[in-house]
Each structure stands twice: as C-alpha cells, then as structure tokens.
PDB file of N, CA and C in Angstrom:
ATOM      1  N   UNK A   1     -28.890  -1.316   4.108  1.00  0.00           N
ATOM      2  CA  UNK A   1     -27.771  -0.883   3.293  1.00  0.00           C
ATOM      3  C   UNK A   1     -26.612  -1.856   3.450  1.00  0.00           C
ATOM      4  N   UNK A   2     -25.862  -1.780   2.608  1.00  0.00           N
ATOM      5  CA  UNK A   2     -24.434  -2.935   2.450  1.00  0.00           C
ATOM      6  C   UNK A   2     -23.363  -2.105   2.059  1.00  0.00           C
ATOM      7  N   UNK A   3     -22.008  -1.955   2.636  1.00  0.00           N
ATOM      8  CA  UNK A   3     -21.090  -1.567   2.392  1.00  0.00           C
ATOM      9  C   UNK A   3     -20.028  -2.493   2.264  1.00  0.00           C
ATOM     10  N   UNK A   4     -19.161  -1.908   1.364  1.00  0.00           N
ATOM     11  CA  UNK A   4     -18.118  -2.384   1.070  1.00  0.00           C
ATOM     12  C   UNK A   4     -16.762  -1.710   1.916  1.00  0.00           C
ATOM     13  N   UNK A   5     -16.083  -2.597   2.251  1.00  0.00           N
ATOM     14  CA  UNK A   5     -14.959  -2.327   3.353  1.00  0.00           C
ATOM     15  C   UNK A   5     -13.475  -2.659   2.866  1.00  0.00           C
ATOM     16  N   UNK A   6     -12.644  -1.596   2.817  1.00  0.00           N
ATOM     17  CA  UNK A   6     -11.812  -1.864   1.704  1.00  0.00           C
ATOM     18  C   UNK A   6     -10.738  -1.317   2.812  1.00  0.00           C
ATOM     19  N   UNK A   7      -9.374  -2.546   2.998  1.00  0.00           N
ATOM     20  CA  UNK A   7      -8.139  -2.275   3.784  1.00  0.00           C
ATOM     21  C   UNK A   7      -7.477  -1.477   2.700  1.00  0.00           C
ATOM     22  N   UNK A   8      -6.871  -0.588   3.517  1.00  0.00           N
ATOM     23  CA  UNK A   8      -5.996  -0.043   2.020  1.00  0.00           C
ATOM     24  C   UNK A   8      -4.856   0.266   2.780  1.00  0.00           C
ATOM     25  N   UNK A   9      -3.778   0.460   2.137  1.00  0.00           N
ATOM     26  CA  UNK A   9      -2.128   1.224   2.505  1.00  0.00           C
ATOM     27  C   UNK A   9      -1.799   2.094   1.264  1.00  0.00           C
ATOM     28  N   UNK A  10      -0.734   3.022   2.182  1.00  0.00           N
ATOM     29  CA  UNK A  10       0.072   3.681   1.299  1.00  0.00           C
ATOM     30  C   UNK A  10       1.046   2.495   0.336  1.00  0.00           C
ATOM     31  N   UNK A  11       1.345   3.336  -0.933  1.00  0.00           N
ATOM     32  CA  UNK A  11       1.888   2.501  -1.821  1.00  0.00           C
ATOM     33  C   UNK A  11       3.520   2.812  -1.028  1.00  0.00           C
ATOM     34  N   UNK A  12       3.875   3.993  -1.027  1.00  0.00           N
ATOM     35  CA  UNK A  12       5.546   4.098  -0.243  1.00  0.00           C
ATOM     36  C   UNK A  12       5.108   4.147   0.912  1.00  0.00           C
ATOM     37  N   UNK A  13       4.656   3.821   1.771  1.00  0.00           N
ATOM     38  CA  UNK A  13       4.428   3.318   3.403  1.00  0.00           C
ATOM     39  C   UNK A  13       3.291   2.451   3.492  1.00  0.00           C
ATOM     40  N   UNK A  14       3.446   1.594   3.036  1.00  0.00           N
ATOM     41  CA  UNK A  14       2.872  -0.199   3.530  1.00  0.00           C
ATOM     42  C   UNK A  14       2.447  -0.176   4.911  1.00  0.00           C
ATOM     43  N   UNK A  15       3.198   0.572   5.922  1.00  0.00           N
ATOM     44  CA  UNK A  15       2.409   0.369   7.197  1.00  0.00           C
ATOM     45  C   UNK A  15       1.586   1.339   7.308  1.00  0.00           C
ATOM     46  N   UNK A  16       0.837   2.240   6.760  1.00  0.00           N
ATOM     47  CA  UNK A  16       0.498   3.060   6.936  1.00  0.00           C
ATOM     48  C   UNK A  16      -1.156   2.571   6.112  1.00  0.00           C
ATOM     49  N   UNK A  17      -1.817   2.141   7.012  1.00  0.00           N
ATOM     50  CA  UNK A  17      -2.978   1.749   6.320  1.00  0.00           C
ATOM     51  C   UNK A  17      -4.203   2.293   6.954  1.00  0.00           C
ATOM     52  N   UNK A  18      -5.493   1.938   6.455  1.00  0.00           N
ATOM     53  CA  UNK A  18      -6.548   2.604   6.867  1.00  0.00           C
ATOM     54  C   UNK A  18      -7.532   1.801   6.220  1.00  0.00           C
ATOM     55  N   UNK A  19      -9.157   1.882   6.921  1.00  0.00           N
ATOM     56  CA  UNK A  19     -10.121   1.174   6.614  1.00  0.00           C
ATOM     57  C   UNK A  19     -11.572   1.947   5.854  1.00  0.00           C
ATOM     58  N   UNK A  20     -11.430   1.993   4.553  1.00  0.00           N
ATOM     59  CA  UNK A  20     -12.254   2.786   4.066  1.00  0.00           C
ATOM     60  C   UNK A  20     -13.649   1.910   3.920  1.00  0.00           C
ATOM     61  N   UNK A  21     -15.040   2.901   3.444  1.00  0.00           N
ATOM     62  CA  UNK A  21     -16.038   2.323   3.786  1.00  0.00           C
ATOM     63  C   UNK A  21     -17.146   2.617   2.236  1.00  0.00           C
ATOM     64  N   UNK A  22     -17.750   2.396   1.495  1.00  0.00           N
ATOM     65  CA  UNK A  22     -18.117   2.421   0.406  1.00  0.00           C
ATOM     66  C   UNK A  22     -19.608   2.188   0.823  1.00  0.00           C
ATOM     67  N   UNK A  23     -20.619   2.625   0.818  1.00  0.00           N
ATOM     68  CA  UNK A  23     -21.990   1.998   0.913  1.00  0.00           C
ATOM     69  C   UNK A  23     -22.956   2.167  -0.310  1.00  0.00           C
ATOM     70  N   UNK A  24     -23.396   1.011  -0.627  1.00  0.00           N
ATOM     71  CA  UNK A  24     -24.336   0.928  -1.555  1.00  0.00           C
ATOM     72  C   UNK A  24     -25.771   1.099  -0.684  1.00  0.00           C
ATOM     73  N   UNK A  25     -26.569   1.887  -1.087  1.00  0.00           N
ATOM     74  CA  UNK A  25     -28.094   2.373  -1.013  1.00  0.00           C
ATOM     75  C   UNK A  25     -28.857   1.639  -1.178  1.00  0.00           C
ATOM     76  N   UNK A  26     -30.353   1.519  -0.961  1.00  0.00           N
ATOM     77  CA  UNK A  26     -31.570   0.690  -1.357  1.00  0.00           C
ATOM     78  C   UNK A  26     -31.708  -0.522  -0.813  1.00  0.00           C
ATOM     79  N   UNK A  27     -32.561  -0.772  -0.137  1.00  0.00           N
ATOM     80  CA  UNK A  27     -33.329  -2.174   0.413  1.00  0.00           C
ATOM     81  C   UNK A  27     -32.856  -3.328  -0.782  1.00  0.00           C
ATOM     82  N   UNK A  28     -32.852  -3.287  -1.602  1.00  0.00           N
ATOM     83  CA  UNK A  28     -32.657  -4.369  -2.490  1.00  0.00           C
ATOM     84  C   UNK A  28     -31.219  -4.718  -2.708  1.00  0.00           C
ATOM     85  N   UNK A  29     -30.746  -3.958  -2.155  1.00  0.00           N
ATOM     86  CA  UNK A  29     -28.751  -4.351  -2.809  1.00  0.00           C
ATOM     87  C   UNK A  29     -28.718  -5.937  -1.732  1.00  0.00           C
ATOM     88  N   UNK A  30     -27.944  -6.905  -2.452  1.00  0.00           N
ATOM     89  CA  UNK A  30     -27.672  -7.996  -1.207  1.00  0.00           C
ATOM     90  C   UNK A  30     -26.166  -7.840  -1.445  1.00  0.00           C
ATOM     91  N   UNK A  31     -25.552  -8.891  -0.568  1.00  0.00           N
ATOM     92  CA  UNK A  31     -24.191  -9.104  -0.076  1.00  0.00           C
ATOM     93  C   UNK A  31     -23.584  -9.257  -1.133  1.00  0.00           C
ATOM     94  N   UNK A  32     -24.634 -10.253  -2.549  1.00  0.00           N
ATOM     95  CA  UNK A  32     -24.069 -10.567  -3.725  1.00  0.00           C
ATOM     96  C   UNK A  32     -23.622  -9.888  -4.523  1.00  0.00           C
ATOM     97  N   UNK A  33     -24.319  -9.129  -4.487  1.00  0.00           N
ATOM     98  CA  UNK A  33     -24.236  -7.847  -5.653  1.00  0.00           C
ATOM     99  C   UNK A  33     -23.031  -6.252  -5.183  1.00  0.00           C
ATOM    100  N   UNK A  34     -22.851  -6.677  -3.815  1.00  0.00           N
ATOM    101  CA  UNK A  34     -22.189  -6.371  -4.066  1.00  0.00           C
ATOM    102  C   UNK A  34     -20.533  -6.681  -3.739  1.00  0.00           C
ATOM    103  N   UNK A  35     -20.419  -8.252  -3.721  1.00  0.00           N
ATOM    104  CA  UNK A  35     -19.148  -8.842  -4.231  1.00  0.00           C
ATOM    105  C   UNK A  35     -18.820  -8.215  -5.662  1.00  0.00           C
ATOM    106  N   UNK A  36     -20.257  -8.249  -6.557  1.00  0.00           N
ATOM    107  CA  UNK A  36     -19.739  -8.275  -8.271  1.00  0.00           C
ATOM    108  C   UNK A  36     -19.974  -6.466  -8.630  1.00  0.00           C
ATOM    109  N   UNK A  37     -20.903  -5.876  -7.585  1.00  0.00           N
ATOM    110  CA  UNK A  37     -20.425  -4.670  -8.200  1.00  0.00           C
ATOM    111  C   UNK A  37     -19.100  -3.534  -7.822  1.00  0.00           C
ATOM    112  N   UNK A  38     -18.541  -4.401  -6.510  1.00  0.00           N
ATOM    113  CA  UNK A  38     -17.933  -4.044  -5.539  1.00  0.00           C
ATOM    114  C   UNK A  38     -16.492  -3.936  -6.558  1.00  0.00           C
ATOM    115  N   UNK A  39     -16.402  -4.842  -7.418  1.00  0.00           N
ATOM    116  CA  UNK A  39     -14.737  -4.944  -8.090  1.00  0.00           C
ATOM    117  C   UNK A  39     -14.838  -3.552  -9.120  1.00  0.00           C
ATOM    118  N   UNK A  40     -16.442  -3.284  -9.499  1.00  0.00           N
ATOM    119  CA  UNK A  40     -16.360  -1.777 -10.187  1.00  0.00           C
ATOM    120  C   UNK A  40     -15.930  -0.776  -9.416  1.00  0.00           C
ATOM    121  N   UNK A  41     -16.351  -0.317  -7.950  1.00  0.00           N
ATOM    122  CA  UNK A  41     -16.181   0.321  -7.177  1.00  0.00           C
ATOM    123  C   UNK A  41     -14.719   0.516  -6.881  1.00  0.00           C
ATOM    124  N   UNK A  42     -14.263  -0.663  -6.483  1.00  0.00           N
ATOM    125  CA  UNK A  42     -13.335  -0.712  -6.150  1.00  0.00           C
ATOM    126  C   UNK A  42     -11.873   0.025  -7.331  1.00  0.00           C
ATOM    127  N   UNK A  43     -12.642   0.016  -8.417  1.00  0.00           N
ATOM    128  CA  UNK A  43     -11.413  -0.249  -9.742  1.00  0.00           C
ATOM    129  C   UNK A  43     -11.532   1.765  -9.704  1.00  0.00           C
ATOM    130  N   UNK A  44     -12.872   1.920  -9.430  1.00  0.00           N
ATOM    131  CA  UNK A  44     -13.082   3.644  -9.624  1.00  0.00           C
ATOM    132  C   UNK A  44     -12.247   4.326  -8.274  1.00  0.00           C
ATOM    133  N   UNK A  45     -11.958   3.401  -7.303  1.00  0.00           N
ATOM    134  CA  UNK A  45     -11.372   4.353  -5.918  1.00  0.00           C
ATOM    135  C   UNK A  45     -10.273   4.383  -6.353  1.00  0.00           C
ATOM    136  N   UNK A  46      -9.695   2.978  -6.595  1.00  0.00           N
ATOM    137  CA  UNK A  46      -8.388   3.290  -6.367  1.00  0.00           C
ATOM    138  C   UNK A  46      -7.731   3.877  -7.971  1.00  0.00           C
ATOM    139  N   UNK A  47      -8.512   4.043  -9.055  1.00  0.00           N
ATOM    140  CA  UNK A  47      -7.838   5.026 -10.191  1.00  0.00           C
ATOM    141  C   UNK A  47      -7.896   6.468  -9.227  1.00  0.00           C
ATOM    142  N   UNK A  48      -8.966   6.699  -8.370  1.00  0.00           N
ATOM    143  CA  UNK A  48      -8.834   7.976  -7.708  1.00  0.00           C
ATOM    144  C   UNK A  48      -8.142   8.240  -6.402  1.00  0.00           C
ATOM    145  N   UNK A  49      -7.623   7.371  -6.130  1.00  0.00           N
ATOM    146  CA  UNK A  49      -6.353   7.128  -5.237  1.00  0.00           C
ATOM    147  C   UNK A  49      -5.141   6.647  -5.352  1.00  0.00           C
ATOM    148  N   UNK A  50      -4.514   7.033  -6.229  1.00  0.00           N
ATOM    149  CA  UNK A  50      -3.091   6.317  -6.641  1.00  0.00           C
ATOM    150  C   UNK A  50      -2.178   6.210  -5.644  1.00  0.00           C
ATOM    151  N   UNK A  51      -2.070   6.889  -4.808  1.00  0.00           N
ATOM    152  CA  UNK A  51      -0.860   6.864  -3.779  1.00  0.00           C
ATOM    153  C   UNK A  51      -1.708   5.043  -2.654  1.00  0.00           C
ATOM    154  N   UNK A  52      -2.595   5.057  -2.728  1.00  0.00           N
ATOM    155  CA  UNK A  52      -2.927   3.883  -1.743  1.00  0.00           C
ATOM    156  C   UNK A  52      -3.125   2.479  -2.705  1.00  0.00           C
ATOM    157  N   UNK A  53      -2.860   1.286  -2.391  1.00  0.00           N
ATOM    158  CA  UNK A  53      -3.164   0.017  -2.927  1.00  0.00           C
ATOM    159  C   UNK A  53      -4.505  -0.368  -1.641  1.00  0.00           C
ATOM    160  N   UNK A  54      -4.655  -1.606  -2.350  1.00  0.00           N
ATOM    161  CA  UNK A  54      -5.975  -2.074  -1.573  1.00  0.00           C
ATOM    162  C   UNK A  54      -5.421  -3.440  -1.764  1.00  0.00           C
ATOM    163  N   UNK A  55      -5.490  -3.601   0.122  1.00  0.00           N
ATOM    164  CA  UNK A  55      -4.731  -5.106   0.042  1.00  0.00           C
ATOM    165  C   UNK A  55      -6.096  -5.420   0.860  1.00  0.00           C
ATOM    166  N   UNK A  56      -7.181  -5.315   1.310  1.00  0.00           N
ATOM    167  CA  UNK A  56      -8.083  -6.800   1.782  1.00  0.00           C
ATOM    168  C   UNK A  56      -9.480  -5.869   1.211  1.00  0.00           C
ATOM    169  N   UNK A  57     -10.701  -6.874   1.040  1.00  0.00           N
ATOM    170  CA  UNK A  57     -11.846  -6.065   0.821  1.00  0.00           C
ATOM    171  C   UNK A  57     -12.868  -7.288   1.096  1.00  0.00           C
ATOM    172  N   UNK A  58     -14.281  -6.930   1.603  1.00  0.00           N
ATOM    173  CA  UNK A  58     -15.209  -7.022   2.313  1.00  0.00           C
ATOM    174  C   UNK A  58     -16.480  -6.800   2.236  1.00  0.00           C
ATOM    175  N   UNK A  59     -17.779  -6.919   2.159  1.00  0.00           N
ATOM    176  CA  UNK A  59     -19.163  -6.333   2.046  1.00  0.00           C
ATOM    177  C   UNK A  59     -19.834  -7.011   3.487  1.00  0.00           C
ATOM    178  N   UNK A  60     -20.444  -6.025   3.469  1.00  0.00           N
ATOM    179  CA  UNK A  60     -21.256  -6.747   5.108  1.00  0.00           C
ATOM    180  C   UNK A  60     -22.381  -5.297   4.733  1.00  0.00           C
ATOM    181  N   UNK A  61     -23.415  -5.491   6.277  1.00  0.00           N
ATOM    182  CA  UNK A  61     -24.114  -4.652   6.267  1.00  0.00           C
ATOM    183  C   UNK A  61     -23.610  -3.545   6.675  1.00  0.00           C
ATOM    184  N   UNK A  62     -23.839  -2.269   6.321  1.00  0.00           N
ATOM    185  CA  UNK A  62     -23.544  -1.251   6.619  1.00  0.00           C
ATOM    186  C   UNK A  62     -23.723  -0.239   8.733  1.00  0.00           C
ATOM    187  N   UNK A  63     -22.282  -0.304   8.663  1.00  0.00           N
ATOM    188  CA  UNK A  63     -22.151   0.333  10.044  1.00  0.00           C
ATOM    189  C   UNK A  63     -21.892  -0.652  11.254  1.00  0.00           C
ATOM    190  N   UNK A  64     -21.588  -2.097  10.755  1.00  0.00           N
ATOM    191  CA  UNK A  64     -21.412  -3.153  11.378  1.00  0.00           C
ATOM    192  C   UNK A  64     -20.238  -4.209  10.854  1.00  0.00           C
ATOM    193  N   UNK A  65     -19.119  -3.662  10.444  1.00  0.00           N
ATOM    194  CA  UNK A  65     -17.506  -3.760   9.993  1.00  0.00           C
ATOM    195  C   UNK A  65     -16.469  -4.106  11.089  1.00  0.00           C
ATOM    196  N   UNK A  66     -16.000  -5.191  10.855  1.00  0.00           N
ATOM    197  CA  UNK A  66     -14.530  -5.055  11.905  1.00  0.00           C
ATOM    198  C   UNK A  66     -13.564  -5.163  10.944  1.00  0.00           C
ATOM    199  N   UNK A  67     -12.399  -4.585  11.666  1.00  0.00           N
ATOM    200  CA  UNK A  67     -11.213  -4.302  10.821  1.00  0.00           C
ATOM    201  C   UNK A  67     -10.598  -5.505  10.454  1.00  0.00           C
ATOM    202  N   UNK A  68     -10.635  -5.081   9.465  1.00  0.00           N
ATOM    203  CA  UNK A  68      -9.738  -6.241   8.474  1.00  0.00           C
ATOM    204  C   UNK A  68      -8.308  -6.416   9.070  1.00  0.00           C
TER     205      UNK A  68
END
C-alpha cells in the first residue's frame, strides 16, 4: 500500500498543524500514481476541510512516514 502524507495547518492558527495520512489500496498503486492521483485527493480533502490549508505533501509506503 502507498499513502499519501499531507502537512496541514489551521488557516487562523498557522501553528497549529498536524500530519494527515491518505492510503491508496492494491498491490499495483506505485509512488507514481500516486504523485498524479494524489493532487485529486488532495483537492477532495481539503474542499472537505476548509478551516485547514495544506502546506507540505508526500507519498511513501504506507505506515512508514516521517513528519514533514
């Protein structure tokens, strides 16, 4: 599995950040796919998170992340 690792902050508290974790499923996903499907993902969190921005983002294998 491959997840996507997304720094995020509050939009009115900038210091107030956190490291969210997104995983794509299936033996077949690579790192590539999900750089390019990762900007979809990414565009669906944060319409469903308005109060947070996303200032760094990441794909690696899943459960093996260091903080951004």
């Amino acid at each position: 599995m491959i997840e996507l690792v997304l720094a995020v902050c509050m939009v009115d508290q900038p210091t107030r950040c956190r490291n969210i974790t997104l995983t794509f499923e299936g033996d077949r996903v690579s790192a590539q796919q999900c750089m390019s499907n990762g900007q979809i993902e990414m565009a669906r969190w944060a319409g469903e998170h308005p109060n947070w921005v996303i200032q760094k983002w990441h794909c690696g294998i899943a459960g093996q992340f260091a903080k951004l």
